[in-house]
N, C-alpha and C. Protein backbone atom coordinates (compact mmCIF):
# COMPACT_ATOMS: atom_id res chain seq x y z
N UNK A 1 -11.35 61.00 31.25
CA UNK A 1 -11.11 59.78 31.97
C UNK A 1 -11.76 58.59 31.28
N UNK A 2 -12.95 58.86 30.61
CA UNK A 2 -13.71 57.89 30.35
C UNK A 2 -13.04 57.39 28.32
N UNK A 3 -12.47 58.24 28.07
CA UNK A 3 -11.80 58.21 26.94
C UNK A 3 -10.46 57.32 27.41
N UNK A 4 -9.52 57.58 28.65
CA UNK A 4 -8.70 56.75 28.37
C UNK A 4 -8.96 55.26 28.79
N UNK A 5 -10.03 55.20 29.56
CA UNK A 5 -10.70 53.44 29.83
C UNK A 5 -10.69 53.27 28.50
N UNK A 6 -11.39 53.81 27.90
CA UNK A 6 -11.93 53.54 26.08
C UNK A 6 -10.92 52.87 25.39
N UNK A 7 -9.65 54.08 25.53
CA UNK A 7 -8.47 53.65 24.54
C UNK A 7 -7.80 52.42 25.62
N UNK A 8 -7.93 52.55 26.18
CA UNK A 8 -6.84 50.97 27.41
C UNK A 8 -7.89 49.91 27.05
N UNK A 9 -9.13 49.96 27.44
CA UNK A 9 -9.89 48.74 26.96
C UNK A 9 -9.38 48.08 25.47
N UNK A 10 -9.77 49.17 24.25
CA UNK A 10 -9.38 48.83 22.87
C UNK A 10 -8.00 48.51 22.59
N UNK A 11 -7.36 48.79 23.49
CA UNK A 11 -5.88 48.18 23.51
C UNK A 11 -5.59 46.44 24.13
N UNK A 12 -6.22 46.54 25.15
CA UNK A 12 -6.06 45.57 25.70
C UNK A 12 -6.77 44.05 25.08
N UNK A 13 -7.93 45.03 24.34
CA UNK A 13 -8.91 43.44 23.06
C UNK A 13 -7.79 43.53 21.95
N UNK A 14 -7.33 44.23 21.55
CA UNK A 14 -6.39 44.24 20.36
C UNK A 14 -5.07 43.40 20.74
N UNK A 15 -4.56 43.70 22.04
CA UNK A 15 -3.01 43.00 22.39
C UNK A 15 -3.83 41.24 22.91
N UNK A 16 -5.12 41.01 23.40
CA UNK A 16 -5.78 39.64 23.50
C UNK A 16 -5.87 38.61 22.48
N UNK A 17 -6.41 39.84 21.43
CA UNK A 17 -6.21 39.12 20.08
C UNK A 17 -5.28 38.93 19.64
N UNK A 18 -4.38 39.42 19.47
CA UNK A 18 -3.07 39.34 19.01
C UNK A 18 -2.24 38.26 19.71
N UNK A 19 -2.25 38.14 20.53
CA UNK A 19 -1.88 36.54 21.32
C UNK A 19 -2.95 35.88 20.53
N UNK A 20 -4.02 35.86 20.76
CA UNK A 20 -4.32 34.34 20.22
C UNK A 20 -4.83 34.24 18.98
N UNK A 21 -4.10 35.07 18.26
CA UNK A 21 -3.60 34.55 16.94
C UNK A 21 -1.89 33.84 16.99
N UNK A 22 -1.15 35.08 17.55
CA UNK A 22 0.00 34.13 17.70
C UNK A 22 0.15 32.95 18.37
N UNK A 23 -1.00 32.71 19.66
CA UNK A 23 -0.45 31.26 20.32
C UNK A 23 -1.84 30.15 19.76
N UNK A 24 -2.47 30.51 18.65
CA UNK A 24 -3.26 29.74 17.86
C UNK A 24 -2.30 28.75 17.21
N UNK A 25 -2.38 27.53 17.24
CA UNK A 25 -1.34 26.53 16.56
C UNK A 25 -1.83 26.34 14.99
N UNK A 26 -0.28 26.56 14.59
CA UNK A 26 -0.85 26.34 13.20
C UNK A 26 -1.22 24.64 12.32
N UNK A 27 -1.45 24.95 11.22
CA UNK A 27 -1.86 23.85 10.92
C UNK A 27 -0.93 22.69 10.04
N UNK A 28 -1.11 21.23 10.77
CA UNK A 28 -0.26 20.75 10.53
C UNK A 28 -0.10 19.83 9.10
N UNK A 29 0.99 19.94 8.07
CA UNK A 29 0.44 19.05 7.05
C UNK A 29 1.19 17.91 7.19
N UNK A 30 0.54 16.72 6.76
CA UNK A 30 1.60 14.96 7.30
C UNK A 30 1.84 14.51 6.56
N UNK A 31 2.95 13.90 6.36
CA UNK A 31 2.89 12.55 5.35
C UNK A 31 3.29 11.42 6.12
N UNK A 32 3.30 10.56 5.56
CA UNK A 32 3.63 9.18 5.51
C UNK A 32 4.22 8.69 5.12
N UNK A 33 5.08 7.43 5.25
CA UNK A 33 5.97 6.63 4.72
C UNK A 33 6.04 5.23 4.82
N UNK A 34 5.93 4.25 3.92
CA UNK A 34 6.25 3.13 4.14
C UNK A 34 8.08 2.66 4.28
N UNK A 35 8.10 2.79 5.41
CA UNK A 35 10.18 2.98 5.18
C UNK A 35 10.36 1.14 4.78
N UNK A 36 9.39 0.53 5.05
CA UNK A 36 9.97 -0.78 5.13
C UNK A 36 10.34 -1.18 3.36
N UNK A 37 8.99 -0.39 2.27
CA UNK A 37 8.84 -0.56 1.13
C UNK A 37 10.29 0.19 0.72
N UNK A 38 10.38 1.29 0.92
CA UNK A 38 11.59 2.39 0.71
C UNK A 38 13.13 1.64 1.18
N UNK A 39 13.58 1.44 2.18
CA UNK A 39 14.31 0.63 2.63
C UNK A 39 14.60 -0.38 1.68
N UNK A 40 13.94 -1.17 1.12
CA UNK A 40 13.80 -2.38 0.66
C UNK A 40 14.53 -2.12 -1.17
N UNK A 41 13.40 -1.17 -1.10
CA UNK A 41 13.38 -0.98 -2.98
C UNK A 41 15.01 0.01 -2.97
N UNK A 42 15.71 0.51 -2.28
CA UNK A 42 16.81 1.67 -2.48
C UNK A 42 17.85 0.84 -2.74
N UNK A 43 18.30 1.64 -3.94
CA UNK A 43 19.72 1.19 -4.79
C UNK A 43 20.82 0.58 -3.52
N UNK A 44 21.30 1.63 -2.68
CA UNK A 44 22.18 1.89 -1.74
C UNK A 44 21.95 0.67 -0.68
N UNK A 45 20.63 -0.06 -0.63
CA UNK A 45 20.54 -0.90 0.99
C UNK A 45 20.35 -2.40 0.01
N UNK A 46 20.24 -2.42 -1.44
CA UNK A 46 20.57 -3.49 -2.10
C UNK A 46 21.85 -3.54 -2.72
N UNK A 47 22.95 -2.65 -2.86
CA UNK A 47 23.95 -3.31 -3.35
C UNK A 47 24.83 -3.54 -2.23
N UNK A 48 24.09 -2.77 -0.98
CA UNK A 48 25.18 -3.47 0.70
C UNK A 48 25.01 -4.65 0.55
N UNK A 49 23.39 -4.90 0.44
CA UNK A 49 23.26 -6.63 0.21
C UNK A 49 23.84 -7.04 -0.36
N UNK A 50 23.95 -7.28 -1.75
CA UNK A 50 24.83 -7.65 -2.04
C UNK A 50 26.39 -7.90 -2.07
N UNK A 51 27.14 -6.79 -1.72
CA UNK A 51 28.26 -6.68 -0.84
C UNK A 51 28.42 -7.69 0.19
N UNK A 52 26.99 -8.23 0.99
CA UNK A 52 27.44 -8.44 2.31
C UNK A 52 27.45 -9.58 1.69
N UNK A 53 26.39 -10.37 1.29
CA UNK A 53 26.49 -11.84 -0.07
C UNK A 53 28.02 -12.43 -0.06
N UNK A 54 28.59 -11.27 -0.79
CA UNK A 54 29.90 -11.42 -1.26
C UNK A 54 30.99 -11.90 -0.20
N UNK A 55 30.79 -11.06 0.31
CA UNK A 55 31.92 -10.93 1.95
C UNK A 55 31.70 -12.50 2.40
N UNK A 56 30.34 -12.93 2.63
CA UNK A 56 30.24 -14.23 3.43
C UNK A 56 30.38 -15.22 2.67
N UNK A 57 30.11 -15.30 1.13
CA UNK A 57 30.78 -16.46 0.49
C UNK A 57 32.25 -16.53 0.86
N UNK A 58 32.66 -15.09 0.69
CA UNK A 58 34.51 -15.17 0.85
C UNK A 58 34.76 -16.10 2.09
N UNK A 59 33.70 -15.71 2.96
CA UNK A 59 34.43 -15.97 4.87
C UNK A 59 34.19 -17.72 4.50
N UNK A 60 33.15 -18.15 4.03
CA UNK A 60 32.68 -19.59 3.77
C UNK A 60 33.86 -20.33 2.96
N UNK A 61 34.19 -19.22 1.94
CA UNK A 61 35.39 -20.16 1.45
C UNK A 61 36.80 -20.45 1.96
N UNK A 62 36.74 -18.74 3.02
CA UNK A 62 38.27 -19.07 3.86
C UNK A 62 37.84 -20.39 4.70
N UNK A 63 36.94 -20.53 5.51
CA UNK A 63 36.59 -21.08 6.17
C UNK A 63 36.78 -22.77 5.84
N UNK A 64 36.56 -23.16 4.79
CA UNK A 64 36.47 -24.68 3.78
C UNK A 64 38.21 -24.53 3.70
N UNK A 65 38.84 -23.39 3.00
CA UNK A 65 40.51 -23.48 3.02
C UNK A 65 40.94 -24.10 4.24
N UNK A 66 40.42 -23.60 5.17
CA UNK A 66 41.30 -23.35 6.80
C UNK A 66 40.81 -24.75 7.24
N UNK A 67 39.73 -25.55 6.88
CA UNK A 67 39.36 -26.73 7.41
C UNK A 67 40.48 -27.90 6.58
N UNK A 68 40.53 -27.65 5.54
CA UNK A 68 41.52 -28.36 4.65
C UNK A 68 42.56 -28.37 5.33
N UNK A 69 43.69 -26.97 5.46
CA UNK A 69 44.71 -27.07 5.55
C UNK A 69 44.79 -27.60 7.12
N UNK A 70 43.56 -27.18 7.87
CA UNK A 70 44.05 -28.18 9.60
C UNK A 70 43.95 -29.62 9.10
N UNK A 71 43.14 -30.16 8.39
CA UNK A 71 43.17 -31.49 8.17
C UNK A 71 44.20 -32.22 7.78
N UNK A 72 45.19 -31.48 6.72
CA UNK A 72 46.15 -32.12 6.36
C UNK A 72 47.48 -32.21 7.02
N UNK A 73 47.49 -31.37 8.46
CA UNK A 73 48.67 -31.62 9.46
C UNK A 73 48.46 -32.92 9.86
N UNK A 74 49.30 -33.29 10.23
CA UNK A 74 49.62 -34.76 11.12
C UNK A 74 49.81 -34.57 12.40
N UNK A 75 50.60 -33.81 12.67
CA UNK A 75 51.29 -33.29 13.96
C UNK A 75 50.00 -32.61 14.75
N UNK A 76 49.57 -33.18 16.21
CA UNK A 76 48.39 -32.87 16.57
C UNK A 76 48.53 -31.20 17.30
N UNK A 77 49.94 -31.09 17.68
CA UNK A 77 50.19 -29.48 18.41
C UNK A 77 50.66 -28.69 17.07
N UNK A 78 50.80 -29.23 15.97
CA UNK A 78 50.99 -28.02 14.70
C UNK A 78 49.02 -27.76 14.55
N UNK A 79 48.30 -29.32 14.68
CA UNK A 79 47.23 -28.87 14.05
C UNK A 79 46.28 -27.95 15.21
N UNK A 80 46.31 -28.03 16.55
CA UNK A 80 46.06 -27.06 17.10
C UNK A 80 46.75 -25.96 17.00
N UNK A 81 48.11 -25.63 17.00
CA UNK A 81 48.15 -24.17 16.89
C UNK A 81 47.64 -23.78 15.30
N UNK A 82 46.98 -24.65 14.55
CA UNK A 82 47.02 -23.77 13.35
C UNK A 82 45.77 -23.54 13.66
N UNK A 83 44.57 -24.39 14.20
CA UNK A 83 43.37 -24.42 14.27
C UNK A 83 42.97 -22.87 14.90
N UNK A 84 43.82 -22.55 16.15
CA UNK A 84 43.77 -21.59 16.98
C UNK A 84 43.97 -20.27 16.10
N UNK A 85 44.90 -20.37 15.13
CA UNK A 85 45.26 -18.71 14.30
C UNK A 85 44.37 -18.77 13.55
N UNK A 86 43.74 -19.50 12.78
CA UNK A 86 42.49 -19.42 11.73
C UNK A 86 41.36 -19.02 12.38
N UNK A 87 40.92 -19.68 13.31
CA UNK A 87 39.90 -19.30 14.25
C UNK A 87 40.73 -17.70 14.78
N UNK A 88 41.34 -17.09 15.33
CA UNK A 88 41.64 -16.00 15.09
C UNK A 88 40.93 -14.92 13.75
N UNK A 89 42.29 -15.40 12.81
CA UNK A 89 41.20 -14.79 11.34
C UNK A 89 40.15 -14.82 11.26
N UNK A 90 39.13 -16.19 11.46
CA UNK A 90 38.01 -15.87 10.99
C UNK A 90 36.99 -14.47 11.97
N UNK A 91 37.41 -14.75 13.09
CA UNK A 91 36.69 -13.83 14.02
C UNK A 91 37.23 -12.70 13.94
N UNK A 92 38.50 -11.90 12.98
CA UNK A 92 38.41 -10.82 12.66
C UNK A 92 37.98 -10.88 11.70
N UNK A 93 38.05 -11.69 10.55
CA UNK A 93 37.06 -11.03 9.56
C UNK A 93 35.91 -11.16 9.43
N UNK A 94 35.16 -11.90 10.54
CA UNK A 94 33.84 -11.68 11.20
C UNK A 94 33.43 -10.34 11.52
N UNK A 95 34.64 -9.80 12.12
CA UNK A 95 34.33 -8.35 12.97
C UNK A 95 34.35 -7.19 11.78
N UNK A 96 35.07 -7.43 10.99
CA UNK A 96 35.69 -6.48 10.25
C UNK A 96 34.36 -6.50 9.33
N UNK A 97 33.59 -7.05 8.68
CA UNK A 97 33.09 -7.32 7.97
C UNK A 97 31.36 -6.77 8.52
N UNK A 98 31.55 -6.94 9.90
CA UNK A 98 30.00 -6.51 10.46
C UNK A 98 29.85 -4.74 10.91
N UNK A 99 31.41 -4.55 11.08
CA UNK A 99 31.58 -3.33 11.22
C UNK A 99 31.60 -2.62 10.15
N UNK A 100 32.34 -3.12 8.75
CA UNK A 100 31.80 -2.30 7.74
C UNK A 100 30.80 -2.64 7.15
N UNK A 101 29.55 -2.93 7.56
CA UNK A 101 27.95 -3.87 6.95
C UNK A 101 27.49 -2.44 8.12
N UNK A 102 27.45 -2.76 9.60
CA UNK A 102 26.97 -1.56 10.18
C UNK A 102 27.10 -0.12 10.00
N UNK A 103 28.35 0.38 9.52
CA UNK A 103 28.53 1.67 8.61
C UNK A 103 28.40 2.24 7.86
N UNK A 104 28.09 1.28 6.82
CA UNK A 104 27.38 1.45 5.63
C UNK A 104 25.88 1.26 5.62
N UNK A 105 25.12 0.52 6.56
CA UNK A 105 23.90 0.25 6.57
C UNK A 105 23.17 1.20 7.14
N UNK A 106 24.39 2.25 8.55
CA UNK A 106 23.73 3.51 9.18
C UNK A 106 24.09 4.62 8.44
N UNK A 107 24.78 5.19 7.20
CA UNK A 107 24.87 5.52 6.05
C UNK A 107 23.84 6.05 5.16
N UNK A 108 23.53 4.50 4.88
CA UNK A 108 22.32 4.35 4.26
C UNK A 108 20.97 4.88 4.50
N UNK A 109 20.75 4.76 5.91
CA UNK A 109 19.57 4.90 6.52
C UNK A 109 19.77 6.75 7.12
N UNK A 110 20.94 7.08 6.86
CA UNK A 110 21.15 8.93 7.02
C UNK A 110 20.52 9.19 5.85
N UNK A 111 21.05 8.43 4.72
CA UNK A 111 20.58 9.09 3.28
C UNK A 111 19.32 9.07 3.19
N UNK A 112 19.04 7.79 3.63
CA UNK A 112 17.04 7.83 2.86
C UNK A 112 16.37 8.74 3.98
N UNK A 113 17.17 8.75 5.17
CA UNK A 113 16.18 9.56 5.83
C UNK A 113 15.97 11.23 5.34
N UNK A 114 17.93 11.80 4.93
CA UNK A 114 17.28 13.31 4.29
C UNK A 114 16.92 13.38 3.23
N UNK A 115 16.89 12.28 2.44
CA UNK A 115 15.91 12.47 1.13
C UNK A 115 14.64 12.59 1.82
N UNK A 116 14.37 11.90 2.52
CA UNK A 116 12.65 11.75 3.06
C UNK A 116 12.35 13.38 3.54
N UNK A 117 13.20 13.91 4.07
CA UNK A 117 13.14 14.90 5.26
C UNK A 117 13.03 16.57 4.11
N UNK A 118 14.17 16.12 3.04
CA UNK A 118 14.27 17.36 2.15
C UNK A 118 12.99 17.16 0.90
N UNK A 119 12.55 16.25 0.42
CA UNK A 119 11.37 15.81 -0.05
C UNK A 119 10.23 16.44 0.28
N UNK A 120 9.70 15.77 1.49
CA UNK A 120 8.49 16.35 2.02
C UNK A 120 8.76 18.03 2.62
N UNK A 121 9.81 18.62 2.92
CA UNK A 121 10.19 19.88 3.32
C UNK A 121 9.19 21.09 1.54
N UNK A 122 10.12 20.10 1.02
CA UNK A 122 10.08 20.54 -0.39
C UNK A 122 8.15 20.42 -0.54
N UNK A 123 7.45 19.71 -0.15
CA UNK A 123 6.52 19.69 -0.99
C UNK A 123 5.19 20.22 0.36
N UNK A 124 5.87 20.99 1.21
CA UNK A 124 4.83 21.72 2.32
C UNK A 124 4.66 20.73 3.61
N UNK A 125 5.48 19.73 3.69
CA UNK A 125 4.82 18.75 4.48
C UNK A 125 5.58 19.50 6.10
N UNK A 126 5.12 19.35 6.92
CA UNK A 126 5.97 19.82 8.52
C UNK A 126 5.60 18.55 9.35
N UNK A 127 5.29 17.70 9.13
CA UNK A 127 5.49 16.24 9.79
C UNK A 127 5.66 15.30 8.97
N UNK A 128 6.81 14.20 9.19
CA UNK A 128 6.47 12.72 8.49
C UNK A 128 6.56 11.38 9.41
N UNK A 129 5.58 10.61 9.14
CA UNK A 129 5.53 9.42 10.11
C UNK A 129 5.68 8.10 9.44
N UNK A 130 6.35 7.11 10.06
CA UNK A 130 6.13 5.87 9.19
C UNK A 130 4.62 5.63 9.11
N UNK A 131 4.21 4.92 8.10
CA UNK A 131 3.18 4.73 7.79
C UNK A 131 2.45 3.40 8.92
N UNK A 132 3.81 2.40 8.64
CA UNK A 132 3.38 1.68 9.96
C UNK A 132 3.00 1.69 11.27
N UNK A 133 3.43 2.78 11.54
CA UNK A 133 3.02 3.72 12.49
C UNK A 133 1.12 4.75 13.01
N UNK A 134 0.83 4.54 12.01
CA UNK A 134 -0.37 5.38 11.54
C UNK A 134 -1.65 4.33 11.07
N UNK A 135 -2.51 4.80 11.75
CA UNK A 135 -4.14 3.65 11.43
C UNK A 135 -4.78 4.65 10.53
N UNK A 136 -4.73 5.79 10.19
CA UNK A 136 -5.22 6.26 9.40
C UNK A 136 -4.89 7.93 9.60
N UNK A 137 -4.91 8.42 7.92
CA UNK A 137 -4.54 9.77 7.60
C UNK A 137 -3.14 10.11 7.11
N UNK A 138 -2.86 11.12 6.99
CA UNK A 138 -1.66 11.57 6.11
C UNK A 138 -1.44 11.40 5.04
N UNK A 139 -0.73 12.09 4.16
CA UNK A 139 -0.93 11.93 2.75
C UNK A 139 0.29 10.95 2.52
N UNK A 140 0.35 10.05 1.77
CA UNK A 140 1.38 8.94 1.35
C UNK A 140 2.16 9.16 0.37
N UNK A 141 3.16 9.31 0.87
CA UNK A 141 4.10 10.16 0.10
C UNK A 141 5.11 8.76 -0.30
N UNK A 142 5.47 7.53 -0.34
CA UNK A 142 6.00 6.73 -0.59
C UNK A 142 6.52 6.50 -2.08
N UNK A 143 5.35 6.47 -2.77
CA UNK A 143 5.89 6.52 -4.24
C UNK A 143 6.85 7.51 -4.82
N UNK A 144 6.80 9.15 -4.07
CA UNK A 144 7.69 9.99 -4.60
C UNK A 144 8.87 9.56 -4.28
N UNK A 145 9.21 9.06 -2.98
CA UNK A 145 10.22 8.63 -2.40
C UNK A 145 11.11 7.80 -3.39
N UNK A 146 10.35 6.99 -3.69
CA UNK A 146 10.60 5.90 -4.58
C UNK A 146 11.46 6.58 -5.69
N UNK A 147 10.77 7.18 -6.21
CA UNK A 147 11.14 7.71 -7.69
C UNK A 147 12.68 8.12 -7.43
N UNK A 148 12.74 8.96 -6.09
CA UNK A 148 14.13 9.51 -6.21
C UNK A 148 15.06 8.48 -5.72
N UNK A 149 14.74 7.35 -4.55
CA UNK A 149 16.19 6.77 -4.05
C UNK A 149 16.70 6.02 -5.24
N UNK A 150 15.79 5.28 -6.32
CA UNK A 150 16.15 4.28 -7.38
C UNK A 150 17.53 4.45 -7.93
């Protein structure tokens, strides 16, 4: 009798321990990110910029056309209905233009994020935080970042 207390006791410190090793949390490694620096410096969120540059000179220049050509009607109900269809155009290609700036800009921000995500995966990390985010600690992983979005 006193043998199987023995063996149930030594079972029962062995299955104790064994939980709290398994519900012992493991340990966490961090990095960091400056997304604003990353964001900024990436090929992909400067040539949208530029793209978008482009697009709004265009809208600026339809815009100078469309002021011309209302100016040069005489007829005050030709120059309102023309005023009215241009103003049309411009507010679709207002729309058209913010909708493909927003698609490409949330795009963008998929990509740098699984570079960020397969990066630090890659180099042991199991958390990443913006850096702006953080008063201190984590290892700063920004420059690697760098190297790859360029």
């Amino acid at each position: 009798m006193k043998l199987n207390k023995l063996i149930f006791s030594g079972l029962m410190v062995l299955f104790l321990a064994g939980n709290a090793v398994l519900a012992a949390p493991q340990p966490q490694k961090i990095a960091v990110v400056d997304l604003q620096k990353v964001v900024a410096k990436s090929s992909q969120v400067q040539s949208l910029k530029t793209l978008q540059q482009k697009k709004n000179k265009e809208l600026v220049t339809f815009i100078k056309n469309a002021q011309a050509d209302i100016n040069k009607q005489t007829d005050p109900n030709k120059k309102k209905t023309l005023a009215a269809n241009y103003e049309k155009q411009i507010q679709q290609k207002r729309e058209a233009n913010a909708k493909e700036y927003t698609t490409k800009l949330k795009a963008a921000d998929n990509n740098i994020t699984a570079i960020i995500s397969k990066k630090a995966t890659e180099m042991g990390y199991t958390m990443v935080v913006p850096k702006s985010s953080v008063i201190c600690g984590g290892d700063d992983i920004t420059g690697t970042i760098l190297q790859i979005i360029k």
